[in-house]
C-alpha atoms as a PDB file:
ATOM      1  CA  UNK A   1       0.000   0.000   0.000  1.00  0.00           C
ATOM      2  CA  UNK A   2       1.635   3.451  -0.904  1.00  0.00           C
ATOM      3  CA  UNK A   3       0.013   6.895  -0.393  1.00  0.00           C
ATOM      4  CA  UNK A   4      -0.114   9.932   1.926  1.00  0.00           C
ATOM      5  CA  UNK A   5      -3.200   9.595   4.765  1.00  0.00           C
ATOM      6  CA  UNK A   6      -4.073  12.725   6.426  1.00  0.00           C
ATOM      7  CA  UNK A   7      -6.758  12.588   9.294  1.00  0.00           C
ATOM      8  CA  UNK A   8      -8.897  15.609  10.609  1.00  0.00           C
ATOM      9  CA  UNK A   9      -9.829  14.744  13.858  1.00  0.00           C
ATOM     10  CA  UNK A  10     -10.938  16.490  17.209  1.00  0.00           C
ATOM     11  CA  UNK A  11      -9.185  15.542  20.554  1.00  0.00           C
ATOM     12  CA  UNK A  12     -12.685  14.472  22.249  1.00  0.00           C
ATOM     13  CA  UNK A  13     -13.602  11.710  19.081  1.00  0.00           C
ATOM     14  CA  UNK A  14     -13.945   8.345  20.192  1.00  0.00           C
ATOM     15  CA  UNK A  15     -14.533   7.568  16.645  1.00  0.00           C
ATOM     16  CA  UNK A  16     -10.729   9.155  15.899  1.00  0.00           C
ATOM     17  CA  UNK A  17      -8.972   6.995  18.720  1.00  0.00           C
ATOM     18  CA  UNK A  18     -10.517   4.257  17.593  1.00  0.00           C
ATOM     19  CA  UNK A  19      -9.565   4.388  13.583  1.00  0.00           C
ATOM     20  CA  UNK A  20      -5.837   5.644  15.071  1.00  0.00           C
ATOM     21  CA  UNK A  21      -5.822   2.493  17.161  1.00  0.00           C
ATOM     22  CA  UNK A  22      -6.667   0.350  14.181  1.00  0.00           C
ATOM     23  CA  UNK A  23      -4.833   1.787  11.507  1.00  0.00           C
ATOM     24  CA  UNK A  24      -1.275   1.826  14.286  1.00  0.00           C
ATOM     25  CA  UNK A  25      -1.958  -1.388  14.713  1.00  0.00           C
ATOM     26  CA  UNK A  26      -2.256  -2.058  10.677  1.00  0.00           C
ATOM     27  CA  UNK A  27       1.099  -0.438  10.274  1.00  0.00           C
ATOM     28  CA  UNK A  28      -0.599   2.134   8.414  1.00  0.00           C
ATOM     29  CA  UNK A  29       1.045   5.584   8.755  1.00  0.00           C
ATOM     30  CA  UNK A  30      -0.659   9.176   8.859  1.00  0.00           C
ATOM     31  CA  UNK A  31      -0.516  12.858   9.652  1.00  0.00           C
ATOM     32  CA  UNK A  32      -3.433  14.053  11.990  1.00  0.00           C
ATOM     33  CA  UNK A  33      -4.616  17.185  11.942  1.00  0.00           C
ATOM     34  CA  UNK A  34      -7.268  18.556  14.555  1.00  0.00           C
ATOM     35  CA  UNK A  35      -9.456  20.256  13.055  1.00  0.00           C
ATOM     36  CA  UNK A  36     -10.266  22.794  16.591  1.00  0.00           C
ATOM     37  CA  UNK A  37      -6.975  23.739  16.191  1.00  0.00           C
ATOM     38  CA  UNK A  38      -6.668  25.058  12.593  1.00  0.00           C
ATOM     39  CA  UNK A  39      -9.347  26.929  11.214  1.00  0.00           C
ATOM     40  CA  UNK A  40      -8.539  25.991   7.704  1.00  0.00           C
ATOM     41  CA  UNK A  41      -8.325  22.246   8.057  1.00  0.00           C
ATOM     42  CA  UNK A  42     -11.679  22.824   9.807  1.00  0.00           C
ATOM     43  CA  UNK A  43     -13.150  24.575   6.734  1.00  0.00           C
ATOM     44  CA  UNK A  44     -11.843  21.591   4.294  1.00  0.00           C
ATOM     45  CA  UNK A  45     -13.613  18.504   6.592  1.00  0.00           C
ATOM     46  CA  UNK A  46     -17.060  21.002   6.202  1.00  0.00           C
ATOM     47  CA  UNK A  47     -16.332  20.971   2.210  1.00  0.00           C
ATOM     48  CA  UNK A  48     -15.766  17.285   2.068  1.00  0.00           C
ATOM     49  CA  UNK A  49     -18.792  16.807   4.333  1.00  0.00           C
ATOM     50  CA  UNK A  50     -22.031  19.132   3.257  1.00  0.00           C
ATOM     51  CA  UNK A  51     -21.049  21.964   6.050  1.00  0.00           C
ATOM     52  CA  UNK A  52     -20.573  19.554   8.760  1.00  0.00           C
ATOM     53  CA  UNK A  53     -17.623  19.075  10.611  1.00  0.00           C
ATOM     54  CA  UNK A  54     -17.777  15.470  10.951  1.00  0.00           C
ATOM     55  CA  UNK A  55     -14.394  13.659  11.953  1.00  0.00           C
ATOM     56  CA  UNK A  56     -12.440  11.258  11.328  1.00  0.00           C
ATOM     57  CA  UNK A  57     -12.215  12.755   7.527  1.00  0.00           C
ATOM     58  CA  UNK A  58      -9.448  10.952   5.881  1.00  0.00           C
ATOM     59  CA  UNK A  59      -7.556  12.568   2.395  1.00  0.00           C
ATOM     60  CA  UNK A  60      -5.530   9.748   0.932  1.00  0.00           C
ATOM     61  CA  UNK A  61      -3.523  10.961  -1.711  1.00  0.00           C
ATOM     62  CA  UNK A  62      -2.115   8.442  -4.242  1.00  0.00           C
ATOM     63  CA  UNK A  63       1.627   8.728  -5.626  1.00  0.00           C
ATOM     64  CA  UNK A  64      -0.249   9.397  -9.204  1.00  0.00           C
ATOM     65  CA  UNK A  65      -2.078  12.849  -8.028  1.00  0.00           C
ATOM     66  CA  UNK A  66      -5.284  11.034  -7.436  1.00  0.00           C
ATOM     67  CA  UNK A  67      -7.110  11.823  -3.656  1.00  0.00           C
ATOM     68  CA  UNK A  68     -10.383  10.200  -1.956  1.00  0.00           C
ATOM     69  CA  UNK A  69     -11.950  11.557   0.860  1.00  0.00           C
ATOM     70  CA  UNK A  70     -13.410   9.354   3.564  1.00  0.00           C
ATOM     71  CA  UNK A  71     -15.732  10.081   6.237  1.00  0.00           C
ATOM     72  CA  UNK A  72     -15.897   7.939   9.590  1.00  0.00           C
ATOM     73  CA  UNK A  73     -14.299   4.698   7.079  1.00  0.00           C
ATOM     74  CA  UNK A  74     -13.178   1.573   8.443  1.00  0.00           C
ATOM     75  CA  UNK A  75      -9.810   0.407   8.139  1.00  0.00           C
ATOM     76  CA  UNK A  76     -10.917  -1.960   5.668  1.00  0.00           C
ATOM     77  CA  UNK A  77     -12.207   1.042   3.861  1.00  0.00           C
ATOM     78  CA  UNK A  78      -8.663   2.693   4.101  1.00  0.00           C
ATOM     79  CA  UNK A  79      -6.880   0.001   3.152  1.00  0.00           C
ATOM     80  CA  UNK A  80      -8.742  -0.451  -0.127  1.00  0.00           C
ATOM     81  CA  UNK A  81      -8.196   3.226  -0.889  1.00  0.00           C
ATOM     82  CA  UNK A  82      -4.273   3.172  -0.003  1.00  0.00           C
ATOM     83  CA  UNK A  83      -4.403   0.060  -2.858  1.00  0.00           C
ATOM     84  CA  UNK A  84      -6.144   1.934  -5.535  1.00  0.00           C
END
């Protein structure tokens, strides 16, 4: 699996921990962002999301230029992205 994961999260999400704890334990590395702390991260997750700020919001780029947003995915979810 190749490709650059970036997480907007919120320090309070159990739904965050818990995708951190799966994709650590999946070897699967990433750069979290929280989303109360920068304003502009905050205003991407709303774009990706209708207005809300739901979290997790994951952007996985690929090494060709291609990105998917996910919302709240599993790992298995990830994992199929990261292969694409």
């Amino acid at each position: 699996m190749s490709g650059n994961v970036t997480m907007y999260s919120t320090s309070w999400c159990g739904f965050c921990r818990r995708l951190k704890t799966q994709l650590d334990r999946e070897g699967i590395a990433y750069t979290e962002i929280n989303i109360e702390e920068d304003p502009a991260s905050a205003k991407i997750v709303e774009e990706a999301n209708d207005g809300n700020q739901t979290v997790p919001t994951l952007l996985i780029s690929s090494p060709a230029g291609t990105s998917t947003t996910l919302t709240n995915p599993s790992v298995a979810q990830v994992k199929q992205a990261l292969a694409a």
